[in-house]
N, C-alpha and C. Protein backbone atom coordinates (compact mmCIF):
# COMPACT_ATOMS: atom_id res chain seq x y z
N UNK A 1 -9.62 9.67 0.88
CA UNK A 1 -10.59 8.60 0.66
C UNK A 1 -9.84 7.25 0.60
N UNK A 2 -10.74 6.15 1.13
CA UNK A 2 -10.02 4.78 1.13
C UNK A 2 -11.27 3.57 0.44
N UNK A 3 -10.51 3.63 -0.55
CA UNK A 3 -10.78 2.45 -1.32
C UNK A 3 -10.14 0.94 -1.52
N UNK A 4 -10.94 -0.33 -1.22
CA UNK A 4 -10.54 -1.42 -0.98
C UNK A 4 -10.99 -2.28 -1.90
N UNK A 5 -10.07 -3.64 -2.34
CA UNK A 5 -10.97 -4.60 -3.34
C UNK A 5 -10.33 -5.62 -2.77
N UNK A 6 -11.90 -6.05 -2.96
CA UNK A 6 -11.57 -8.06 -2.24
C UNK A 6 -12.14 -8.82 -3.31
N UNK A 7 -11.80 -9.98 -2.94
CA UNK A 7 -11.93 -11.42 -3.33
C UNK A 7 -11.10 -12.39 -3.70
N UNK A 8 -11.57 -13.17 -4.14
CA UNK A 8 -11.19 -14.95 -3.92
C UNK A 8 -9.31 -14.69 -4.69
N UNK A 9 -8.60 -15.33 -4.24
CA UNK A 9 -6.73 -15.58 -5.09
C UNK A 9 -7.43 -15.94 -6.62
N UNK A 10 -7.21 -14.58 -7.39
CA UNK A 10 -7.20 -15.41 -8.71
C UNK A 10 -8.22 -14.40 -9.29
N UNK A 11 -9.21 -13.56 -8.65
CA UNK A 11 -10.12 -12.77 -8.77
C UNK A 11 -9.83 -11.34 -9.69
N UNK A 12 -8.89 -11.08 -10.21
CA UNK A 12 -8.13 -9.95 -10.20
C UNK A 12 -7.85 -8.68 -9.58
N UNK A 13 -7.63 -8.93 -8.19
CA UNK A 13 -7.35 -7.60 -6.97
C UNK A 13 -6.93 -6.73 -7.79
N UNK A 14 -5.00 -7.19 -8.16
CA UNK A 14 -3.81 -6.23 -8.21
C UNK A 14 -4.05 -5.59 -9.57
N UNK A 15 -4.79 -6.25 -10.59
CA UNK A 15 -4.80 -6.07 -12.11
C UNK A 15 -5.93 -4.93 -11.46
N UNK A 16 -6.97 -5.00 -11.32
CA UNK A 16 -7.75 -3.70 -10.96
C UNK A 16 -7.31 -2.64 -10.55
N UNK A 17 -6.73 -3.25 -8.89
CA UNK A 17 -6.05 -1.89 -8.33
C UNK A 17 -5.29 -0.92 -9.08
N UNK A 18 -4.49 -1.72 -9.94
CA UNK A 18 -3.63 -0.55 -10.85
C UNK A 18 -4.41 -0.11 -11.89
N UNK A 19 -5.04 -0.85 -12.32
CA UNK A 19 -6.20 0.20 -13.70
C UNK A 19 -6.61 1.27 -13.02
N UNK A 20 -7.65 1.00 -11.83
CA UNK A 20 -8.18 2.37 -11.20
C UNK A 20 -7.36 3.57 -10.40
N UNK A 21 -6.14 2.81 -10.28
CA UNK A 21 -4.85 3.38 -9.26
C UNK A 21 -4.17 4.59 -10.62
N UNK A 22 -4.24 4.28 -11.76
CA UNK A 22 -4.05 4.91 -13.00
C UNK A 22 -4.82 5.51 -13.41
N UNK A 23 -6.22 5.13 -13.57
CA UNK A 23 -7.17 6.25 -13.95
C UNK A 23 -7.97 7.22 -13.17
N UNK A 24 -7.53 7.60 -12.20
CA UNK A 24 -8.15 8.06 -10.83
C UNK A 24 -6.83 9.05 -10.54
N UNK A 25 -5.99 8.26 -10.74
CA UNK A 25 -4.79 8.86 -9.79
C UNK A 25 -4.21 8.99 -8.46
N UNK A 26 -4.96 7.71 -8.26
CA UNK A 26 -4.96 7.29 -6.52
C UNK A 26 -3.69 6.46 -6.51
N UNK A 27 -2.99 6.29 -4.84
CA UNK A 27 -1.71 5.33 -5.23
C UNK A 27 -2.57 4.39 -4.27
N UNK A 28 -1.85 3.23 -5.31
CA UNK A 28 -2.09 2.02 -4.97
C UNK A 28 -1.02 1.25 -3.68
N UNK A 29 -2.05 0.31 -2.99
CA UNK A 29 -1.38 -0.34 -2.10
C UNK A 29 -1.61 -1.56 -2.09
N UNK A 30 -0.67 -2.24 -2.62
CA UNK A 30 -0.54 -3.59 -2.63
C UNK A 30 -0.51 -4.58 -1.55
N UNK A 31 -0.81 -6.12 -1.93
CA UNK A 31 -0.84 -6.99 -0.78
C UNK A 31 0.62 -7.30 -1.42
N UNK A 32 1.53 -8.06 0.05
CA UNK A 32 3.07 -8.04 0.10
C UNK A 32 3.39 -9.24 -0.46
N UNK A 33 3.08 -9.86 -1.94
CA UNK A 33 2.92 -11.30 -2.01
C UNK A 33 4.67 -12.09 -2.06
N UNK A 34 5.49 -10.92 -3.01
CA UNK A 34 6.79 -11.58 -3.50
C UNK A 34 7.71 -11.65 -1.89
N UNK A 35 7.21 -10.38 -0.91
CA UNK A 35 8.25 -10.50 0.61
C UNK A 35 7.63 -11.41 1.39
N UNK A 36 6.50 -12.02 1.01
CA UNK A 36 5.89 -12.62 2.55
C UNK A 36 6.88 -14.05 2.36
N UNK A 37 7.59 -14.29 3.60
CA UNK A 37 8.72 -15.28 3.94
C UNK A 37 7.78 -16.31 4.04
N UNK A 38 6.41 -16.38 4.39
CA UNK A 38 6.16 -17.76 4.86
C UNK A 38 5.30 -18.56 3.78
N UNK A 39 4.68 -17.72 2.42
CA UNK A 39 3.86 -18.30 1.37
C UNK A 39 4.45 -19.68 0.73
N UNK A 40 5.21 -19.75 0.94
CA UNK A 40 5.69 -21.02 0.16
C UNK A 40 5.53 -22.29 0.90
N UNK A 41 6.40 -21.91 1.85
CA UNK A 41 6.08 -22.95 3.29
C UNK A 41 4.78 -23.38 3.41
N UNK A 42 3.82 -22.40 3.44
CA UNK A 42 2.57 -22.02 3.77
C UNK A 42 1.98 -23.51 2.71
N UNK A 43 2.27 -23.38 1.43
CA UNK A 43 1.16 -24.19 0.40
C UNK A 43 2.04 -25.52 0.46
N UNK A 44 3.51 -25.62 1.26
CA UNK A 44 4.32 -27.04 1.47
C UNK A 44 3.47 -27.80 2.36
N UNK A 45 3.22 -27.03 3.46
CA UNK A 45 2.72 -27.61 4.75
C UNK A 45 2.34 -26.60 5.14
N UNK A 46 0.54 -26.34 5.13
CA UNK A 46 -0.31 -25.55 5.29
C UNK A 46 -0.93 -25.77 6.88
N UNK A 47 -0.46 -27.15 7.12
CA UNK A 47 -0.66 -27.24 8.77
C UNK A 47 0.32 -26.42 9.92
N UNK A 48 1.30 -26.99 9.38
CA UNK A 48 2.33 -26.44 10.13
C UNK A 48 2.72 -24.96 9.91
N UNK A 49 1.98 -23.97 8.59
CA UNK A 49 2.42 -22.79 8.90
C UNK A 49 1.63 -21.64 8.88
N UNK A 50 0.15 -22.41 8.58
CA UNK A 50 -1.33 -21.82 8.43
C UNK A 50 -1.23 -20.15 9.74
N UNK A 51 -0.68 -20.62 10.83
CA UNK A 51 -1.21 -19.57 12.12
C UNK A 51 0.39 -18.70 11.82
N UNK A 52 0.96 -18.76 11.32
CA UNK A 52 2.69 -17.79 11.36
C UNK A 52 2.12 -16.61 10.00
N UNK A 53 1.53 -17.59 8.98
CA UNK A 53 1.14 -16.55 8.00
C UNK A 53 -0.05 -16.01 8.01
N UNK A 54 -1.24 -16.28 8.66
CA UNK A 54 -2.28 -15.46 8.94
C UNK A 54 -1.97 -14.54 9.88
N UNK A 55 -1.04 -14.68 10.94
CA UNK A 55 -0.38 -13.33 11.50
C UNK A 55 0.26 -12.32 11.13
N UNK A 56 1.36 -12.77 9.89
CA UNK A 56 2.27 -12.09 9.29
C UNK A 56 0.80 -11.06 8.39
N UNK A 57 -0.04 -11.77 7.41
CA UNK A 57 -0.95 -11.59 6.98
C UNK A 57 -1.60 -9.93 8.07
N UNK A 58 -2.00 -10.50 9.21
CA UNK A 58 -2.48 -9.30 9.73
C UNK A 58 -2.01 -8.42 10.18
N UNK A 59 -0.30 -8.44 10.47
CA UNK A 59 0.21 -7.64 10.81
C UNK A 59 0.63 -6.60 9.76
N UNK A 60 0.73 -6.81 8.14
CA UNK A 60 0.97 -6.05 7.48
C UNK A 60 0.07 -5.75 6.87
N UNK A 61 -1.12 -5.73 6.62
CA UNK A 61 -2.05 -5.29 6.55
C UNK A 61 -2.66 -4.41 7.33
N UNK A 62 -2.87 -4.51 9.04
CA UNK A 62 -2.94 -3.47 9.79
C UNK A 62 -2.01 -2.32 9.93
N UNK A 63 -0.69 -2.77 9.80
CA UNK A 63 0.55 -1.64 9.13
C UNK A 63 0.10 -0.87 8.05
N UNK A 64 -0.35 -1.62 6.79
CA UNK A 64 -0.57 -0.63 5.96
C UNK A 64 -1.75 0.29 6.12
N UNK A 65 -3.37 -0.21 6.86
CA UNK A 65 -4.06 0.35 7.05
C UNK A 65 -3.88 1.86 7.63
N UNK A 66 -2.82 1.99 8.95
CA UNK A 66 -2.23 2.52 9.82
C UNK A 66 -2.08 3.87 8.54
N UNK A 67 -1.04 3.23 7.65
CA UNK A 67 -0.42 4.04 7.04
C UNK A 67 -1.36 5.13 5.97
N UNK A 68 -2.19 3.96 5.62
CA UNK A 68 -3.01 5.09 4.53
C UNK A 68 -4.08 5.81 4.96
N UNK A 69 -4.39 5.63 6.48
CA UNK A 69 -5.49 6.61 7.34
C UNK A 69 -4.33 7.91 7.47
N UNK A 70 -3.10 7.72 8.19
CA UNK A 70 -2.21 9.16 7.94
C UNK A 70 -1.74 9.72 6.72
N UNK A 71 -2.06 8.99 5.75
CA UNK A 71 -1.45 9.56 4.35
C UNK A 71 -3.05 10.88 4.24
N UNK A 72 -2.63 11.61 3.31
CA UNK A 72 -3.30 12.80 2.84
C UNK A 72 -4.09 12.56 1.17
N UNK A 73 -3.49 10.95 1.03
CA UNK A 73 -4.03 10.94 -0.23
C UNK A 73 -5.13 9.68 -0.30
N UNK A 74 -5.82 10.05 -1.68
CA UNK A 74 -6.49 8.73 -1.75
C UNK A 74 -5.73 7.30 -2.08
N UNK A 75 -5.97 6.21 -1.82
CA UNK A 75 -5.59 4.98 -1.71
C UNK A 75 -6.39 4.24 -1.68
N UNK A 76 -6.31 3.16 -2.97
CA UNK A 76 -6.77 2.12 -3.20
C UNK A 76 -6.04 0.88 -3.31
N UNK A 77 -6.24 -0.43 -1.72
CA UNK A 77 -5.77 -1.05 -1.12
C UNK A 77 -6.07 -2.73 -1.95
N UNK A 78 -5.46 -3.61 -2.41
CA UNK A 78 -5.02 -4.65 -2.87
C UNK A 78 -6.08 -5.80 -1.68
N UNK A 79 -6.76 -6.27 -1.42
CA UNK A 79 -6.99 -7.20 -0.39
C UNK A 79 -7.15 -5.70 0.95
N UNK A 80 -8.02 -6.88 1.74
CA UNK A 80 -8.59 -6.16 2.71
C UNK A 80 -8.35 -6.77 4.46
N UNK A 81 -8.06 -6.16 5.33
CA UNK A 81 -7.60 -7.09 6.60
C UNK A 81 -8.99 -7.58 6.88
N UNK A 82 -10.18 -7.54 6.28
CA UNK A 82 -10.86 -8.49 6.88
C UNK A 82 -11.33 -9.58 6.40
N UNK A 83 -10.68 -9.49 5.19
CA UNK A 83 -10.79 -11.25 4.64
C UNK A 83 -9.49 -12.05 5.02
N UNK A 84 -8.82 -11.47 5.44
CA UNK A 84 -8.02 -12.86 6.36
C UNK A 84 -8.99 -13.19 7.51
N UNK A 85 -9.54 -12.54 8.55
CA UNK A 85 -10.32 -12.73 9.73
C UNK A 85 -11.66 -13.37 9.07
N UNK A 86 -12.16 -13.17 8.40
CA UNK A 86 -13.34 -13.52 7.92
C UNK A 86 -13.93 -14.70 6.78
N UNK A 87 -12.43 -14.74 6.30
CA UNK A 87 -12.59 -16.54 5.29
C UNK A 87 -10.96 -17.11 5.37
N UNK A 88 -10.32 -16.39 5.37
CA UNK A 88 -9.08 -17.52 4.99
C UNK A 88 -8.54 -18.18 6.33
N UNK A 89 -8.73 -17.44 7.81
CA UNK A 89 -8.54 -17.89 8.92
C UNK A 89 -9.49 -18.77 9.64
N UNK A 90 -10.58 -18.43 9.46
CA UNK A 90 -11.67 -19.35 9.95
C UNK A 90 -11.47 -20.48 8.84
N UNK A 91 -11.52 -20.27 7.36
CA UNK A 91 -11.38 -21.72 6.60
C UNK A 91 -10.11 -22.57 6.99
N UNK A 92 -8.92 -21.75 7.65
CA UNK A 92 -8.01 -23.07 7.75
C UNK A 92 -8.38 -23.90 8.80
N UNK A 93 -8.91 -22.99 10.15
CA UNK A 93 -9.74 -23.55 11.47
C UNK A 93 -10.30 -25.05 10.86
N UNK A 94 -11.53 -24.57 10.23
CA UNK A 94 -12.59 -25.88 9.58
C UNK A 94 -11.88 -26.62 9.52
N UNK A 95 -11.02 -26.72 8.70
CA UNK A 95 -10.38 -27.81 7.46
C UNK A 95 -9.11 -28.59 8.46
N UNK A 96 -8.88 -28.16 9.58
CA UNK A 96 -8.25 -28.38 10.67
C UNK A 96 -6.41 -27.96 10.75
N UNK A 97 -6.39 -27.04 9.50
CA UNK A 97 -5.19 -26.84 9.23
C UNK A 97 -4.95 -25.61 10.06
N UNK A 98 -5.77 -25.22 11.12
CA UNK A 98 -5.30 -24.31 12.39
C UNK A 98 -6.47 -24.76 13.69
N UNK A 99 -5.04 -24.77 14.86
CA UNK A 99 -5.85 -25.09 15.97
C UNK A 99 -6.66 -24.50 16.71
N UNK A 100 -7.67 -25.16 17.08
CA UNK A 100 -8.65 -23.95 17.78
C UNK A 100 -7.45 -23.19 18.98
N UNK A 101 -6.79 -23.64 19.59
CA UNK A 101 -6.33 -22.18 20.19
C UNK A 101 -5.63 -21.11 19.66
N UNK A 102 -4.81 -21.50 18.54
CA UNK A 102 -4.25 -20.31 17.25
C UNK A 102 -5.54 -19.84 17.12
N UNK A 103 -6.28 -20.29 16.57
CA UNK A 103 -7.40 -19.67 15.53
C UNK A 103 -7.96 -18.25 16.90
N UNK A 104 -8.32 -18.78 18.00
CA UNK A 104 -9.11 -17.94 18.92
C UNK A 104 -7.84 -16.91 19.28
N UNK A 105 -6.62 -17.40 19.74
CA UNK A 105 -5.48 -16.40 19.44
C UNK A 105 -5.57 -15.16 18.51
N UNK A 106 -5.63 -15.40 17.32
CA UNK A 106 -5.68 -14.92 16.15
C UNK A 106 -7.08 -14.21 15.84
N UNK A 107 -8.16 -14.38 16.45
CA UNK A 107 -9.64 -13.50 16.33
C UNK A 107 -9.36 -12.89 17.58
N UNK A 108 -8.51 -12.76 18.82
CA UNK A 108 -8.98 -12.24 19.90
C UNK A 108 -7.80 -10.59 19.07
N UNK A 109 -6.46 -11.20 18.73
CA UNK A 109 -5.52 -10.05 18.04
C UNK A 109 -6.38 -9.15 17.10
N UNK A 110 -7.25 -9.82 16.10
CA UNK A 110 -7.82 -9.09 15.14
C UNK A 110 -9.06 -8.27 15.62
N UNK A 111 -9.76 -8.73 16.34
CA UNK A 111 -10.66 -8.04 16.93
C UNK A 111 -10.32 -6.87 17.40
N UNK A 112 -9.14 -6.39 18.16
CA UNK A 112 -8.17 -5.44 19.30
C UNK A 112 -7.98 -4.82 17.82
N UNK A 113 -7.45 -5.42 16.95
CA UNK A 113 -6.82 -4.61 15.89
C UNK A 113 -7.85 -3.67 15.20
N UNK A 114 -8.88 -4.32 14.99
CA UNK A 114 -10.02 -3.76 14.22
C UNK A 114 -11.02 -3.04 14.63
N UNK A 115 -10.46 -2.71 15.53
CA UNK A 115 -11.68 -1.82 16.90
C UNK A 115 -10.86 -0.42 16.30
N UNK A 116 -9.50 -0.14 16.04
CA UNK A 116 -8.90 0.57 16.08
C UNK A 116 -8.54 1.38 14.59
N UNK A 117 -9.37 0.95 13.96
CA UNK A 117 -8.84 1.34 12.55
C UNK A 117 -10.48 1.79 11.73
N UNK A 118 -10.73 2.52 10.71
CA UNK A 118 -11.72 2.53 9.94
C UNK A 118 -11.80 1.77 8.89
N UNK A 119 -13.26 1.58 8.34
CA UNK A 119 -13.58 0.71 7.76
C UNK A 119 -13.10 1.64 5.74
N UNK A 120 -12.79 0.67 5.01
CA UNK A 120 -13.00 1.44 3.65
C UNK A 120 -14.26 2.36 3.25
N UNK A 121 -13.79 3.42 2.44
CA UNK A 121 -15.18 4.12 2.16
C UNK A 121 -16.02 3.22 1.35
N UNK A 122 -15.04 2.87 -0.01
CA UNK A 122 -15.76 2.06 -0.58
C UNK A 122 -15.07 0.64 -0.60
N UNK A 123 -16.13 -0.69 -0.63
CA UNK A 123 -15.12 -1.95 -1.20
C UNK A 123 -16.09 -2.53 -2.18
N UNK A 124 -14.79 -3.12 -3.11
CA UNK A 124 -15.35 -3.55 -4.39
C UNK A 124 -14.92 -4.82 -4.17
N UNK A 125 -15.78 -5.28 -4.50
CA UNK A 125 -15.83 -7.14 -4.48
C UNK A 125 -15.76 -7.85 -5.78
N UNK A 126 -14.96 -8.51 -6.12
CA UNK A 126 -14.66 -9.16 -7.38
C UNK A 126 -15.07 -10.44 -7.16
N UNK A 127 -16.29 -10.75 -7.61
CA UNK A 127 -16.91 -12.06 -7.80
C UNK A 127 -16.58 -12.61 -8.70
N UNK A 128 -16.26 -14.14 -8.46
CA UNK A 128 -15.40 -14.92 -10.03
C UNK A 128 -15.67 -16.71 -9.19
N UNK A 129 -16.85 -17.31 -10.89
CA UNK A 129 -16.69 -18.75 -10.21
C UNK A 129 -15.11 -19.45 -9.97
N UNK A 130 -15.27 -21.22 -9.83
CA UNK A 130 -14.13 -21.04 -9.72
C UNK A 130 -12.95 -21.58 -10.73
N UNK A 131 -14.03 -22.08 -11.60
CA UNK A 131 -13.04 -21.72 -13.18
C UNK A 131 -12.86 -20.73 -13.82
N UNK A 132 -13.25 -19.27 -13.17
CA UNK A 132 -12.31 -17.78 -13.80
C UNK A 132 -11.70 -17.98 -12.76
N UNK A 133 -11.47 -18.35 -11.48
CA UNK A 133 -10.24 -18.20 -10.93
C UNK A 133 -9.10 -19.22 -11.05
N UNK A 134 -9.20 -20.41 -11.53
CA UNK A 134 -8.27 -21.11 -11.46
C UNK A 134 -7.95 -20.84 -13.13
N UNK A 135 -8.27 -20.15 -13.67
CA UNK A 135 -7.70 -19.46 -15.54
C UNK A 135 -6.94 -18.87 -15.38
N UNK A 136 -7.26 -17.46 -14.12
CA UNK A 136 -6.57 -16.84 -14.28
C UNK A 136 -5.67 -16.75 -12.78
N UNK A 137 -5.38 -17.59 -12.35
CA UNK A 137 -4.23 -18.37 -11.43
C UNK A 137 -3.33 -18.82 -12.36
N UNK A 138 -3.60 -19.77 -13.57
CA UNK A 138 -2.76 -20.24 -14.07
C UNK A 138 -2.15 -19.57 -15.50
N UNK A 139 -2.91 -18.04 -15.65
CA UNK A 139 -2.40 -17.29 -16.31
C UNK A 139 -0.89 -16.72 -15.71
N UNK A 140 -1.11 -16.27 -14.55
CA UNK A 140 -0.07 -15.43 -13.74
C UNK A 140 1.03 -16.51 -13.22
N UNK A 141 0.91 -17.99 -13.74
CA UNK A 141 1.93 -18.82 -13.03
C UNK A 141 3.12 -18.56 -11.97
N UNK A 142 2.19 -18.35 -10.64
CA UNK A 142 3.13 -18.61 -9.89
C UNK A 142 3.13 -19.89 -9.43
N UNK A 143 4.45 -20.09 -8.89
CA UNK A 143 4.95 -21.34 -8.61
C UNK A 143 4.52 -21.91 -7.13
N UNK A 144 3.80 -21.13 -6.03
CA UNK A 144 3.45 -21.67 -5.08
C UNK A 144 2.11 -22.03 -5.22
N UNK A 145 1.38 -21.42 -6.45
CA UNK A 145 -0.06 -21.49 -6.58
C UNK A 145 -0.10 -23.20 -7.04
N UNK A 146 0.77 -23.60 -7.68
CA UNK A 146 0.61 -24.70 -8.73
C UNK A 146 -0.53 -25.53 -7.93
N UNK A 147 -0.29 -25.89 -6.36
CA UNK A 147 -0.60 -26.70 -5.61
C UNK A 147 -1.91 -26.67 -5.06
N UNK A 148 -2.68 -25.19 -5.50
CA UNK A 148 -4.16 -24.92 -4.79
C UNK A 148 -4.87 -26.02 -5.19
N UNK A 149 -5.57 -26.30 -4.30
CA UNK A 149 -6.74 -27.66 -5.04
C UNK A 149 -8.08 -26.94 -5.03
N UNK A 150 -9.28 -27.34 -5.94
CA UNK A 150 -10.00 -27.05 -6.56
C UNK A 150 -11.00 -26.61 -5.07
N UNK A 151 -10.91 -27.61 -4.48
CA UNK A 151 -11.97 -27.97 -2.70
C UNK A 151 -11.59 -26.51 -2.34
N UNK A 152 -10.57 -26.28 -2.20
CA UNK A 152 -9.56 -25.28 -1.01
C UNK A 152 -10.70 -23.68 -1.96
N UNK A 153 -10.46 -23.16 -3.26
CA UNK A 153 -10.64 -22.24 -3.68
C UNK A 153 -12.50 -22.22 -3.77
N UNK A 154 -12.93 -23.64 -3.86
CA UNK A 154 -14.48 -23.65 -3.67
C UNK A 154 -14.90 -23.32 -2.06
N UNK A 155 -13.96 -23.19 -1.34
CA UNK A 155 -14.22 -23.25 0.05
C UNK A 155 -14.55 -21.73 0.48
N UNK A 156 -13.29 -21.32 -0.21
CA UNK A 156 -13.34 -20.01 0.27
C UNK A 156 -14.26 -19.12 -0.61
N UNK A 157 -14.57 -19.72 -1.85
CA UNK A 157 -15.52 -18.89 -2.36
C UNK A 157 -16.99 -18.52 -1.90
N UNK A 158 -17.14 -19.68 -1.34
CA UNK A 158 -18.21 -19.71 -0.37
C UNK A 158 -18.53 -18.67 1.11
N UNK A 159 -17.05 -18.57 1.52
CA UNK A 159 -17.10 -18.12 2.77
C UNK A 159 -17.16 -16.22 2.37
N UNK A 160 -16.67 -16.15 0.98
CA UNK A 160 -16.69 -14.69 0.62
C UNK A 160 -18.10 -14.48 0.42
N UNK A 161 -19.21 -15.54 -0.04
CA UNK A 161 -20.20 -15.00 -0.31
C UNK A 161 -20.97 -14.78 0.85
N UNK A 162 -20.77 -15.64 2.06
CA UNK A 162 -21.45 -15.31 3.62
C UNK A 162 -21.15 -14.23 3.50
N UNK A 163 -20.18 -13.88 3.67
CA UNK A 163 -19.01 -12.28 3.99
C UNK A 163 -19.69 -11.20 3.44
N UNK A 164 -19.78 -11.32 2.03
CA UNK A 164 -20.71 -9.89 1.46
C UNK A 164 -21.97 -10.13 1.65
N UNK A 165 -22.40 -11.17 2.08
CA UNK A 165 -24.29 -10.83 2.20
C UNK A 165 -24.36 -9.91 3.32
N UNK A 166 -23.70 -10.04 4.00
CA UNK A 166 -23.72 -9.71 5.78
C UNK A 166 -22.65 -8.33 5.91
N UNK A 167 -22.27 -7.70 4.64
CA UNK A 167 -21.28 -6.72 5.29
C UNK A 167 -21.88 -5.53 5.15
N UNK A 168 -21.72 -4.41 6.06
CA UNK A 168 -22.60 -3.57 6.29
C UNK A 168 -21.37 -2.29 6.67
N UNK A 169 -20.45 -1.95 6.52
CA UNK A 169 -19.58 -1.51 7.39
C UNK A 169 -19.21 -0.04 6.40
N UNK A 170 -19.83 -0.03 5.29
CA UNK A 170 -19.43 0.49 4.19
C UNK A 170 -19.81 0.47 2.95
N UNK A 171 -19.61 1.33 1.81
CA UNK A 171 -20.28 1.26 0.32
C UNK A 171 -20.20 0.00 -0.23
N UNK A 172 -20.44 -0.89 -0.85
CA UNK A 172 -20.15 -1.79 -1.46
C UNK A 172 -20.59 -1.95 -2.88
N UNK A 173 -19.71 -2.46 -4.00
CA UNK A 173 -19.60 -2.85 -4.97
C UNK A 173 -19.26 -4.35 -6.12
N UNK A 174 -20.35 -4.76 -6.23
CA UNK A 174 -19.77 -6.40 -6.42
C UNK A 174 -19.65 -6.31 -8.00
N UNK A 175 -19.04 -6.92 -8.21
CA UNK A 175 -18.31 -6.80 -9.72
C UNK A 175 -18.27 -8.49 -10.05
N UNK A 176 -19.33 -9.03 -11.24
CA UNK A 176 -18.92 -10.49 -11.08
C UNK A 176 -17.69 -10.22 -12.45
N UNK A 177 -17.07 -10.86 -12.31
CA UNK A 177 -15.92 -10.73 -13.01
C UNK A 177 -15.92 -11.91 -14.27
N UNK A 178 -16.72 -13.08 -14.20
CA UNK A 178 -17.13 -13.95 -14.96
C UNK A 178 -17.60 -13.71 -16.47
N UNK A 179 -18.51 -12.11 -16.03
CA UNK A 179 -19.40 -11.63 -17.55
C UNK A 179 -18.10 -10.37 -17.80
N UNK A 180 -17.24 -9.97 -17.28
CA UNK A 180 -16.38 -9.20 -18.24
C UNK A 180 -14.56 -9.51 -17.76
N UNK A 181 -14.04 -8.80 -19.19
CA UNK A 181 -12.70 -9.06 -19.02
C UNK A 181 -12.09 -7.35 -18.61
N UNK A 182 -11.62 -6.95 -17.77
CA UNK A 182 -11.39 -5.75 -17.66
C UNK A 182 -9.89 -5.59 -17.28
N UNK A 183 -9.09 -6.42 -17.55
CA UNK A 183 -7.55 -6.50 -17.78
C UNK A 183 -7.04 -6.30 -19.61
N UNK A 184 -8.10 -6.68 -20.48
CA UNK A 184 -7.80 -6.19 -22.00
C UNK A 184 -8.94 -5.69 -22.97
N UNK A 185 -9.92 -5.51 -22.26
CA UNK A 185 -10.88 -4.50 -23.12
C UNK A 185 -11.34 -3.97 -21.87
N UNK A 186 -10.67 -2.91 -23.03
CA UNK A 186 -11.13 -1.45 -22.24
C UNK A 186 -12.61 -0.56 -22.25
N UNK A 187 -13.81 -2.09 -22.90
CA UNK A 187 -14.91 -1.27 -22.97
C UNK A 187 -15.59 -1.81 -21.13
N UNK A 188 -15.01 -3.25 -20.87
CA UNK A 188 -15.67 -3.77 -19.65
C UNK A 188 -14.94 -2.75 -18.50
N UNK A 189 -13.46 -2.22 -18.92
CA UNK A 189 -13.35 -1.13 -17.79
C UNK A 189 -13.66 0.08 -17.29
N UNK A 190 -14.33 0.40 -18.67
CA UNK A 190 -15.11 1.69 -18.88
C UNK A 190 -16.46 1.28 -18.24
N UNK A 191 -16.93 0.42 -18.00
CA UNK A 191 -18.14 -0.02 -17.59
C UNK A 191 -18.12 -0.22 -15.66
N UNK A 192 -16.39 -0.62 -15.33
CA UNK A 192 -16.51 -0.90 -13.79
C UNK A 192 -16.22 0.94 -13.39
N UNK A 193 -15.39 1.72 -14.19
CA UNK A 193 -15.62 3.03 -13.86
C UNK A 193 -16.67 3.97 -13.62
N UNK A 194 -17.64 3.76 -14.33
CA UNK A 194 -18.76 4.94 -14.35
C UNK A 194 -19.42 4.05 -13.91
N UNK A 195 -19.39 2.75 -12.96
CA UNK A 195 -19.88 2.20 -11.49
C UNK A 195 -19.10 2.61 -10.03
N UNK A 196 -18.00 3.03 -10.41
CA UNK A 196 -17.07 3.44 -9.43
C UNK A 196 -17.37 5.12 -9.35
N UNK A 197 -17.46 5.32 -10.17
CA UNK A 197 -17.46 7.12 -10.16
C UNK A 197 -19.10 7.26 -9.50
N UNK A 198 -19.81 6.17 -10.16
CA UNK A 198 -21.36 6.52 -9.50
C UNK A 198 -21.16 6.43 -7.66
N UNK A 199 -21.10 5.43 -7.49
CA UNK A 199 -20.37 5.33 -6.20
C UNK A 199 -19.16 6.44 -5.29
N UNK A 200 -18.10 6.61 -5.99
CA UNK A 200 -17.61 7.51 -5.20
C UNK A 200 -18.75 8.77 -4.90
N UNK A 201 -18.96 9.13 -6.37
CA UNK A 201 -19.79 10.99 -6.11
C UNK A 201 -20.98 10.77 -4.79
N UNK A 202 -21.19 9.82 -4.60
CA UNK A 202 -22.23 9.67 -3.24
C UNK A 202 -21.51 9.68 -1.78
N UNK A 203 -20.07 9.82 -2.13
CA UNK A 203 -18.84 9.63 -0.81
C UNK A 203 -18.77 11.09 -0.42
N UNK A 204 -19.14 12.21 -1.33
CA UNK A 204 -18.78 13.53 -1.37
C UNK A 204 -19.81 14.22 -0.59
C-alpha cells in the first residue's frame, strides 16, 4: 500500500509521516530537503534557479515513486510528485520566476513521467492557514526558510486548494491542521488515526 501527505512548507508533512510511519509500521519516505544542492540558491535567486530545482524536485521524487511501487512494503511518502507539477511549478511560471519555455519543458517531462507511475492509495492533505504555517516554519528554523515572504506561502496556499477540490485520482483525506496539534498531544493524533484506519480498512 502507498500512502502520501501533502501540503503547503510548514504544514507538518515529515512530523506526520513519522508519527504514522511509527504507529502503523510503515517505512517512511522522505522529501530530500538537507541533499537537495540547489534549495539555498533556490530562495537567493529564485529566478535564476526556480527550473534546475523543480527538475531536481521531479526527478527524485519520480525515483522514489519508482522505488516504493517495487518495494513489498507499505510506504508512507513525505510530499507528493504532484504538487511540484501542480502549485509550486506553475506558481513560479505566474510570478515570472520561470519561463514559459522551462515551465512547458517541465509539464511536457512530468506529464511522460506521470503517465507511468500510480497514483497513492491514500493522500492526506494537511490544511494549515498561513499563520500555522509561518509558526511552524519558524519553529523548525531553517536557515533558507528565513526569506519566505508571506505573498509567496499565500500563493501557494491557494493553488493547493484548486488542487484538492479537483483531485480525483485517489482516497483523500484533508486534515485542517489549524484546529489540532498532533506533533504533542497525543489525543489530536489519536483522532487523525482512527480517520486513517477508517480510510485505509476501505483500501482492503
Amino acid at each position: 500500500m502507498y500512502i502520501a501527505i501533502a501540503g503547503n512548507i510548514g504544514a507538518g508533512k515529515t512530523t506526520l509521516t513519522t508519527l504514522l510511519a511509527k504507529h502503523y509500521g510503515w517505512e517512511p519516505n522522505y522529501e530530500t530537503v538537507d541533499d537537495n544542492p540547489y534549495l539555498n540558491d533556490f530562495y537567493n535567486d529564485m529566478q535564476r534557479w526556480s527550473f534546475n530545482l523543480q527538475i531536481y524536485f521531479l526527478n527524485t521524487r519520480f525515483k522514489q515513486i519508482v522505488e516504493i511501487h517495487q518495494s513489498k512494503k507499505t510506504v508512507i511518502q513525505d510530499r507528493t510528485i504532484y504538487e511540484d507539477a501542480e502549485i509550486f511549478a506553475p506558481n513560479l511560471h505566474d510570478m515570472g520566476l520561470m519561463s514559459t519555455r522551462d515551465f512547458e519543458n517541465y509539464k511536457s517531462l512530468f506529464d511522460l513521467m506521470v503517465g507511468l507511475i500510480q497514483p497513492p492509495d491514500l493522500l492526506i492533505y494537511l490544511r494549515a492557514s498561513v499563520p500555522t504555517l509561518v509558526s511552524q516554519i519558524q519553529q523548525r528554523g531553517r536557515d533558507y526558510e528565513e526569506s519566505i515572504r508571506l505573498d509567496y506561502l499565500k500563493m501557494l496556499n491557494e493553488r493547493y486548494e484548486l488542487w484538492i477540490s479537483k483531485y480525483t485520482d485517489s482516497n483523500l483525506l484533508i486534515i485542517n491542521v489549524d484546529d489540532i496539534n498532533f506533533q504533542t498531544n497525543n489525543e489530536d493524533l489519536s483522532k487523525i488515526i482512527d480517520r486513517v484506519d477508517a480510510q485505509i480498512h476501505g483500501l482492503f
